[in-house]
N, C-alpha and C. Protein backbone atom coordinates (compact mmCIF):
# COMPACT_ATOMS: atom_id res chain seq x y z
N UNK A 1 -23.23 -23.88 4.81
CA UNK A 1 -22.53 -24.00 3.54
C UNK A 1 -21.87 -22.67 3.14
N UNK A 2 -22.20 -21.69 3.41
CA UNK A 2 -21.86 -20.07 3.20
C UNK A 2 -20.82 -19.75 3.74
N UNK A 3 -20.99 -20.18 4.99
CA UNK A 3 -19.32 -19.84 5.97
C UNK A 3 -18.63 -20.76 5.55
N UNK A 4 -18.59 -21.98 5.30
CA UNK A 4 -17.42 -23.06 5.05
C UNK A 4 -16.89 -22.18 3.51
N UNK A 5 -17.73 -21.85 2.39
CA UNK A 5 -17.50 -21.22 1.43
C UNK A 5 -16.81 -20.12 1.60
N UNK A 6 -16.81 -19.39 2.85
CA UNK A 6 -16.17 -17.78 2.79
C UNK A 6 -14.42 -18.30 3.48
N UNK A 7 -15.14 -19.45 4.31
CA UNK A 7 -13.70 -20.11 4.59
C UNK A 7 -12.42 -20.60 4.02
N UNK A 8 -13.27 -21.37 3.03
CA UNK A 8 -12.16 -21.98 1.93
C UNK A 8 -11.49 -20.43 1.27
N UNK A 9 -12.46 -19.81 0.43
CA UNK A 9 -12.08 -18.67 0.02
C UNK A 9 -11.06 -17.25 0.45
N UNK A 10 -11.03 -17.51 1.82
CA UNK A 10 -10.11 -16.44 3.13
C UNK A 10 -8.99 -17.51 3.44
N UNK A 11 -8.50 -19.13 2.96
CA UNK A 11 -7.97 -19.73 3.02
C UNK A 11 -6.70 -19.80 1.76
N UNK A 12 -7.76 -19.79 0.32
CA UNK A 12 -7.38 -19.28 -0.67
C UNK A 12 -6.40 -18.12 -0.59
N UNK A 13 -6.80 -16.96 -0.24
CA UNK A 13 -6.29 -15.63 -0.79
C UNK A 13 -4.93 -15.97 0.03
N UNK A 14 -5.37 -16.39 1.27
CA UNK A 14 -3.80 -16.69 2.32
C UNK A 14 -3.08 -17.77 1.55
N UNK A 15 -3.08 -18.26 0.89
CA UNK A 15 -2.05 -19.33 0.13
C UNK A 15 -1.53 -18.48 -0.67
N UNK A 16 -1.75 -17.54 -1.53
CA UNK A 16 -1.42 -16.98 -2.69
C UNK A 16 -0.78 -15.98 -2.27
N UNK A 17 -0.51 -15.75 -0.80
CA UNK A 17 0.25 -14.42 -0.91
C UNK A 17 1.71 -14.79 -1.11
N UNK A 18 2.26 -13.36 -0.84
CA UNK A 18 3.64 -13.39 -1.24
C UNK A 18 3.89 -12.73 0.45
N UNK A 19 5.23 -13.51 0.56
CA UNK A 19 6.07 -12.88 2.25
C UNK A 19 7.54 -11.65 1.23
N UNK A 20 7.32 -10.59 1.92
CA UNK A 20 7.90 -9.32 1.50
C UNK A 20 8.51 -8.56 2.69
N UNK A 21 9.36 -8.21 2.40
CA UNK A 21 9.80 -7.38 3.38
C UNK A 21 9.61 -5.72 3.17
N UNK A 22 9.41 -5.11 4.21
CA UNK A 22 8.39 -3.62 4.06
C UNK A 22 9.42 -2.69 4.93
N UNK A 23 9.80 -1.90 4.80
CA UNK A 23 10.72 -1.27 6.06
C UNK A 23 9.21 0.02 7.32
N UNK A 24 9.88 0.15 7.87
CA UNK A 24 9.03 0.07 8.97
C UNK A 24 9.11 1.95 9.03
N UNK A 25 10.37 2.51 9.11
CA UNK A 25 10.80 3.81 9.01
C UNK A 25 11.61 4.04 7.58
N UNK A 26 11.68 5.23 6.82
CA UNK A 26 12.40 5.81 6.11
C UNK A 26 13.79 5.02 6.11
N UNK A 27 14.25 4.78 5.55
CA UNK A 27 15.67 4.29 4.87
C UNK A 27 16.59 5.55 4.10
N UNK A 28 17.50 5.78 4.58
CA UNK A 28 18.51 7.01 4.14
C UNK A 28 19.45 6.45 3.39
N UNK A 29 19.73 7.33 2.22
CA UNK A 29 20.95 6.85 1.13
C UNK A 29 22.08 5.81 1.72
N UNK A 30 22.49 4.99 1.48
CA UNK A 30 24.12 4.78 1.75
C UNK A 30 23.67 4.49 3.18
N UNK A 31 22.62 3.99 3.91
CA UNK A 31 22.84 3.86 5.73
C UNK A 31 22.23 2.15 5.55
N UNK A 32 22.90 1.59 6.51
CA UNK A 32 22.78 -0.42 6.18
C UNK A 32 21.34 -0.41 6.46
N UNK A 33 20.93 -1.59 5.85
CA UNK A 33 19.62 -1.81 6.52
C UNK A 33 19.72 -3.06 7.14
N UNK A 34 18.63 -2.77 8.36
CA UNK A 34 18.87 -3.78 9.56
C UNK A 34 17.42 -4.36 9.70
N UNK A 35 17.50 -5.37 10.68
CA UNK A 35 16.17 -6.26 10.15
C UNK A 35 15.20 -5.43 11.06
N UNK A 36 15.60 -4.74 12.16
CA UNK A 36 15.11 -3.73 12.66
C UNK A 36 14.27 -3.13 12.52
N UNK A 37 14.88 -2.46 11.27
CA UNK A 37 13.80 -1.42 10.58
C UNK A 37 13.18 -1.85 9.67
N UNK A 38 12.41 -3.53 9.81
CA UNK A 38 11.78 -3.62 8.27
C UNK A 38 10.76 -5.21 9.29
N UNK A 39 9.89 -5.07 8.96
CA UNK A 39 8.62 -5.94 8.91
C UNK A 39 7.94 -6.74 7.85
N UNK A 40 7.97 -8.23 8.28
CA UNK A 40 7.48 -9.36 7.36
C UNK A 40 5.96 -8.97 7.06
N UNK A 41 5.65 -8.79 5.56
CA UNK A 41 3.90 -8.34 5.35
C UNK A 41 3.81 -9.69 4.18
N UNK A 42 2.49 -10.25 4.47
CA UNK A 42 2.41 -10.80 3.04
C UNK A 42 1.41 -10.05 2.59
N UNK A 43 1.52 -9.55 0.94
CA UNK A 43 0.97 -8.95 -0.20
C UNK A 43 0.50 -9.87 -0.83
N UNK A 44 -0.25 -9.99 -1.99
CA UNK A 44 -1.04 -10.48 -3.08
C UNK A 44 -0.05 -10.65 -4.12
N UNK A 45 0.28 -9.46 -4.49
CA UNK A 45 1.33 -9.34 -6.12
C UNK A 45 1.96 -7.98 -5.96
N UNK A 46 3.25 -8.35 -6.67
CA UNK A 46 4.51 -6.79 -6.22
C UNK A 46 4.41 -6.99 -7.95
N UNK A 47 5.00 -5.71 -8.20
CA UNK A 47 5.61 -5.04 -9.08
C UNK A 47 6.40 -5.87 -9.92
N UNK A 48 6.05 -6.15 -11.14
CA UNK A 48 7.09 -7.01 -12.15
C UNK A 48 8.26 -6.91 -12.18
N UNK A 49 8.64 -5.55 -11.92
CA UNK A 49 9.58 -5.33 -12.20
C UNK A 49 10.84 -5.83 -10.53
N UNK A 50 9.84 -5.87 -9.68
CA UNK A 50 10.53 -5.60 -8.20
C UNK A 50 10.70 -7.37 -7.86
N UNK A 51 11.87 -7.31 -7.55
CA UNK A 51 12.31 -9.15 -7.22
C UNK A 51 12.46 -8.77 -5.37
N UNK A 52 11.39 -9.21 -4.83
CA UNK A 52 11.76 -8.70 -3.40
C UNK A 52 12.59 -9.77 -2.11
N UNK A 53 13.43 -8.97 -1.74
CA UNK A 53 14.60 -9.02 -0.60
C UNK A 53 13.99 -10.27 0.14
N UNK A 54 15.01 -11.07 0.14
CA UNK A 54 14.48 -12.47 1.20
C UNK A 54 15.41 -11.91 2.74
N UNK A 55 14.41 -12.54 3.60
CA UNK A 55 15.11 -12.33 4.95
C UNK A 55 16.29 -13.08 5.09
N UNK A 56 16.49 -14.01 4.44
CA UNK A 56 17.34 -15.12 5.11
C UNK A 56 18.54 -14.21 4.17
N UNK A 57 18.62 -13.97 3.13
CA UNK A 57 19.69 -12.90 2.25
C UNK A 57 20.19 -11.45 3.33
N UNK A 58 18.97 -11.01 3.74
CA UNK A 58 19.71 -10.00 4.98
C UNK A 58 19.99 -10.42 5.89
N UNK A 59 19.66 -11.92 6.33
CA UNK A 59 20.49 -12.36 7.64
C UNK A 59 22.27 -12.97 7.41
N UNK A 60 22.17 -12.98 6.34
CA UNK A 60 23.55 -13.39 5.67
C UNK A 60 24.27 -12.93 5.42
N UNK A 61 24.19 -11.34 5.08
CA UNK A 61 24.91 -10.59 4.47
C UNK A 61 24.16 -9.07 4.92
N UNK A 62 24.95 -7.95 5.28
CA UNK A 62 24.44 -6.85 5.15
C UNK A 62 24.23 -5.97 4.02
N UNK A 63 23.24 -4.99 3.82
CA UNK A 63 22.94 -4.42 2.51
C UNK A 63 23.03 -2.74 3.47
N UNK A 64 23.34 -2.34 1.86
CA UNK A 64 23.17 -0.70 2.61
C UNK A 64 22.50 -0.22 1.19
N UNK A 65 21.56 1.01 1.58
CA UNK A 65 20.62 1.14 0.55
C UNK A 65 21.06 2.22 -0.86
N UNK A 66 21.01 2.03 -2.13
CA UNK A 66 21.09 2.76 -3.31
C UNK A 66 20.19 3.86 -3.53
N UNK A 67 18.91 4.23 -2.95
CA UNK A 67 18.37 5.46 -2.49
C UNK A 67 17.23 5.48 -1.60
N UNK A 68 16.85 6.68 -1.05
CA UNK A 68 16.32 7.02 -0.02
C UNK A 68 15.13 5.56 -0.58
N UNK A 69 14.73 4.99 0.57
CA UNK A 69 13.35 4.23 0.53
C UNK A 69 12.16 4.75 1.70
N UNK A 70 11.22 5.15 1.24
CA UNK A 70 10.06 5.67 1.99
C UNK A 70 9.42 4.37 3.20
N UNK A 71 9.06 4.64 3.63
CA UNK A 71 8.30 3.92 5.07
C UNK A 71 7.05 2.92 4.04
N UNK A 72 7.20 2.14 4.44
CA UNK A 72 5.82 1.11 3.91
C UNK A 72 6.29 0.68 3.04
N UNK A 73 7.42 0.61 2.61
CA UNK A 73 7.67 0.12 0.77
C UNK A 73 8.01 -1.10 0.90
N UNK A 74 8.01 -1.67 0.04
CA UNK A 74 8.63 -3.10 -0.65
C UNK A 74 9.52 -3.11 -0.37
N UNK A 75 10.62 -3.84 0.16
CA UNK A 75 12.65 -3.78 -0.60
C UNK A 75 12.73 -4.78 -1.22
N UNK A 76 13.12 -4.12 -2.42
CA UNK A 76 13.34 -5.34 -3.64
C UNK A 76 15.29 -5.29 -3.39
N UNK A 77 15.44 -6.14 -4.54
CA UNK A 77 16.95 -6.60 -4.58
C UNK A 77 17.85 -5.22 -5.39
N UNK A 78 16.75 -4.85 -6.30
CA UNK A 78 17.35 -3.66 -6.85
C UNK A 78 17.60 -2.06 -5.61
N UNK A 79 16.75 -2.07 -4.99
CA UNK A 79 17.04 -1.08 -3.96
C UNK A 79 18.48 -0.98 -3.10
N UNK A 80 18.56 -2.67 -2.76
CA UNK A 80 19.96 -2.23 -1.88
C UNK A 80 21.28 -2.86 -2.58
N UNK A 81 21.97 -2.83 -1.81
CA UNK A 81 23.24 -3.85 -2.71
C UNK A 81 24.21 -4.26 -1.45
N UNK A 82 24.87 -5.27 -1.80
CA UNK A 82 25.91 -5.73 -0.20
C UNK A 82 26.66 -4.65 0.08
N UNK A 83 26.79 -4.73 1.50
CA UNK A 83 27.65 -3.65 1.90
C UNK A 83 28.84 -3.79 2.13
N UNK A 84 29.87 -2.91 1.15
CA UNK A 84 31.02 -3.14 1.20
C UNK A 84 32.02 -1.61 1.67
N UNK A 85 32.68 -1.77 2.93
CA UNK A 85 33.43 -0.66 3.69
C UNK A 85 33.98 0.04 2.73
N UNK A 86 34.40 1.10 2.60
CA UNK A 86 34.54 2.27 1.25
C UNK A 86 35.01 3.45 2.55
N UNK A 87 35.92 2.80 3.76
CA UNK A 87 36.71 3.66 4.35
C UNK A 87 37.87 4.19 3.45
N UNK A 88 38.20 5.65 4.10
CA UNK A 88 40.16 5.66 3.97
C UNK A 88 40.96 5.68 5.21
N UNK A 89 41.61 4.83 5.57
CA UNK A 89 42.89 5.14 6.57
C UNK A 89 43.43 5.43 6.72
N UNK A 90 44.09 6.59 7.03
CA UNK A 90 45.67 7.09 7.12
C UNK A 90 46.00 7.45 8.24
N UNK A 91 47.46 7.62 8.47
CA UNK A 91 48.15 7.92 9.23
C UNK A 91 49.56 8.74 9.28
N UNK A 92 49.18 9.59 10.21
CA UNK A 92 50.49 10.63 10.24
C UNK A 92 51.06 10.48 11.95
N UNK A 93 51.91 10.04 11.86
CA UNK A 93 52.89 9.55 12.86
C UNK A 93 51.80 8.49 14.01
N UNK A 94 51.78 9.35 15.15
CA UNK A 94 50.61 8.84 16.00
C UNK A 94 48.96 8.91 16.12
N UNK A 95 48.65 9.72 15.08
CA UNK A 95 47.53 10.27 15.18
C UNK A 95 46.85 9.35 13.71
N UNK A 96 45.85 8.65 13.67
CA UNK A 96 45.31 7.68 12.54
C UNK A 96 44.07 8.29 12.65
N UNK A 97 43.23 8.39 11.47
CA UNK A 97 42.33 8.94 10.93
C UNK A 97 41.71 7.87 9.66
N UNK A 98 40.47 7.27 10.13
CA UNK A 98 39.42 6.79 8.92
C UNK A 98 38.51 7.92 8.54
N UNK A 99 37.98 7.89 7.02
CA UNK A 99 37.03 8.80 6.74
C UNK A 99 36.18 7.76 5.73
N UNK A 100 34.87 7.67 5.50
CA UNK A 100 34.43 7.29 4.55
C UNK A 100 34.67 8.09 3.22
N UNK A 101 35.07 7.33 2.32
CA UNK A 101 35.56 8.41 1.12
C UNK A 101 37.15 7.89 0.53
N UNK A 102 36.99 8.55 -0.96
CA UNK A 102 38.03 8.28 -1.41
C UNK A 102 39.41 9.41 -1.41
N UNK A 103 40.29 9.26 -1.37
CA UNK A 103 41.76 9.78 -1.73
C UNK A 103 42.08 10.40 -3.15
N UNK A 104 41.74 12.05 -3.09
CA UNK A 104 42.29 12.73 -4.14
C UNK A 104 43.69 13.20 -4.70
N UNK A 105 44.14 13.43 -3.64
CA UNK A 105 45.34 13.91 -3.13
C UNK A 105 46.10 13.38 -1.93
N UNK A 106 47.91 13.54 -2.31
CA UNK A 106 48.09 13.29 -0.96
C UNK A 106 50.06 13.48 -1.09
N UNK A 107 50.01 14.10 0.09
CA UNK A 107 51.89 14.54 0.03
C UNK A 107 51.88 14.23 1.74
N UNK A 108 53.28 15.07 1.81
CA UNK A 108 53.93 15.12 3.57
C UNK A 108 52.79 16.10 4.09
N UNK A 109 52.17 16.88 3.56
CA UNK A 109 51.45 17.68 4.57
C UNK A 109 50.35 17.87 4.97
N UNK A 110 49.59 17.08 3.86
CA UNK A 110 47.56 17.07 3.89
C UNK A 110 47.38 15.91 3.12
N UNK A 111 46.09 15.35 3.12
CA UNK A 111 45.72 14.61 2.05
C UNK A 111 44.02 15.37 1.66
N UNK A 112 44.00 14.87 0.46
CA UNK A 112 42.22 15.45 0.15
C UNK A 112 41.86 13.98 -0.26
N UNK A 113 40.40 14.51 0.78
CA UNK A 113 39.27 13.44 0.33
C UNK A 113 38.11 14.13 -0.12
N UNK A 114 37.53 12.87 -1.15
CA UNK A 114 36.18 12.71 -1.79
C UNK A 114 35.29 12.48 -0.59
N UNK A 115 34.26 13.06 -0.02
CA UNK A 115 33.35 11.87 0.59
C UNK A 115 32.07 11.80 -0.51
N UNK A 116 31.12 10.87 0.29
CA UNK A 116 29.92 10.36 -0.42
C UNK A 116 29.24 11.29 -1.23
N UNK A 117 29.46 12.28 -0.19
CA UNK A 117 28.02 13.33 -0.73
C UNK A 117 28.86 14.20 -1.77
N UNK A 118 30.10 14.44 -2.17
CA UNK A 118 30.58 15.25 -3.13
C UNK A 118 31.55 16.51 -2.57
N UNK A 119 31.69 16.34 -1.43
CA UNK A 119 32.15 17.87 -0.35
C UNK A 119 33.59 17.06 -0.25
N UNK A 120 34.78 18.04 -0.73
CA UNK A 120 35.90 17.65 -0.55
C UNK A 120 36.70 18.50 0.78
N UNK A 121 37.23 17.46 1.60
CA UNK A 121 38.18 17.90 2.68
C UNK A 121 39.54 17.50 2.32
N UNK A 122 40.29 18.79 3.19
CA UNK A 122 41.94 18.83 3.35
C UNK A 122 42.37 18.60 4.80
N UNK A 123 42.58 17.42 5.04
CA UNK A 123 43.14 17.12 6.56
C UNK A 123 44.58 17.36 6.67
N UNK A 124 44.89 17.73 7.36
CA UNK A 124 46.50 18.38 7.68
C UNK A 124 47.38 17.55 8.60
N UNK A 125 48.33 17.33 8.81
CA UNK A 125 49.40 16.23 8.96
C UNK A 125 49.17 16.73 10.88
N UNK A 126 48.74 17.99 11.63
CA UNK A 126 48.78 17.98 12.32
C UNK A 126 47.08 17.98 13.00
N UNK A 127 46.28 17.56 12.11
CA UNK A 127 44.74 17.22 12.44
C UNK A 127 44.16 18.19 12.29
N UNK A 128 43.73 19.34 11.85
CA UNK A 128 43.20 20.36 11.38
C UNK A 128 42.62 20.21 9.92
N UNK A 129 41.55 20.39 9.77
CA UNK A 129 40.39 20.37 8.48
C UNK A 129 40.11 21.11 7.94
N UNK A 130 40.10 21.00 6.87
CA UNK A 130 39.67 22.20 5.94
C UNK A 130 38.77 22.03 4.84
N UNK A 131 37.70 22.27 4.87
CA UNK A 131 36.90 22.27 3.81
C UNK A 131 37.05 23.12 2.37
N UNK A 132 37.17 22.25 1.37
CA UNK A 132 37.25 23.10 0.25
C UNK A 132 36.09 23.23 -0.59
N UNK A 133 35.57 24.26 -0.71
CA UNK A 133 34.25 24.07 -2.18
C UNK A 133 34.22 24.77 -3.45
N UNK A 134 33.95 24.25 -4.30
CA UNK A 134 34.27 24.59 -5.35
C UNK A 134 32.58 25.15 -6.24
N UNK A 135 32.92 26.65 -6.41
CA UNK A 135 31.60 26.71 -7.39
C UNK A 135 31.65 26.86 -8.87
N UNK A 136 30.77 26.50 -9.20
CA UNK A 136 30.65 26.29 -10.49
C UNK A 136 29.38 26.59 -11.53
């Protein structure tokens, strides 16, 4: 009667969990997340506040992450967001150039870009770079 009791009870706790997705390694700002790097755990109870990431939502759509996420964590819905390309393209005669980043500037002879991290470049009509920084 004791074991059938510890049975039902180890039967119990497995009904009540929750299926979560956990990433497996560190997650870096702004880098997609892939199903790769993340492992099905079921938990007990998450965080009220945390609505967590269905697999079938990352098999549908790619997400890239809103900040660093540590190894073992939860991914909730608030962590990542769909990933949407936030290239620039340009082109000067034969030579085409993507950068992630936005367009500050731009004439016949350079254009300046924004990238992610805040570091602005001057690319030159004949492919030469120039970093500009500004202190403050």
């Amino acid at each position: 009667m004791l074991r059938l009791s510890f049975l039902l009870i180890f039967m119990f706790i497995n009904a009540n969990a929750i299926d979560v997705l956990v990433a497996k390694k560190a997650i870096h700002y702004k880098s997609i997340v892939d199903t790769r790097d993340l492992m099905l755990r079921k938990v007990d109870s998450v965080e009220k506040y945390c609505k967590p990431l269905k697999l079938a939502d990352l098999n549908n759509k790619k997400y890239e992450a809103l900040h660093y996420i540590r190894k073992s964590s939860v991914i909730c819905t608030k962590d990542v967001k769909p990933y949407k390309k936030e290239a620039v393209v340009f082109k000067f005669g034969a030579l085409e150039i993507e950068k992630r980043g936005e367009i500050i500037f731009q004439n016949d002879e350079y254009i300046r870009i924004k990238r992610s991290d805040g570091k602005i470049e001057k690319i030159y009509k004949d492919g030469r770079v120039e970093w500009i920084c500004f202190h403050f």
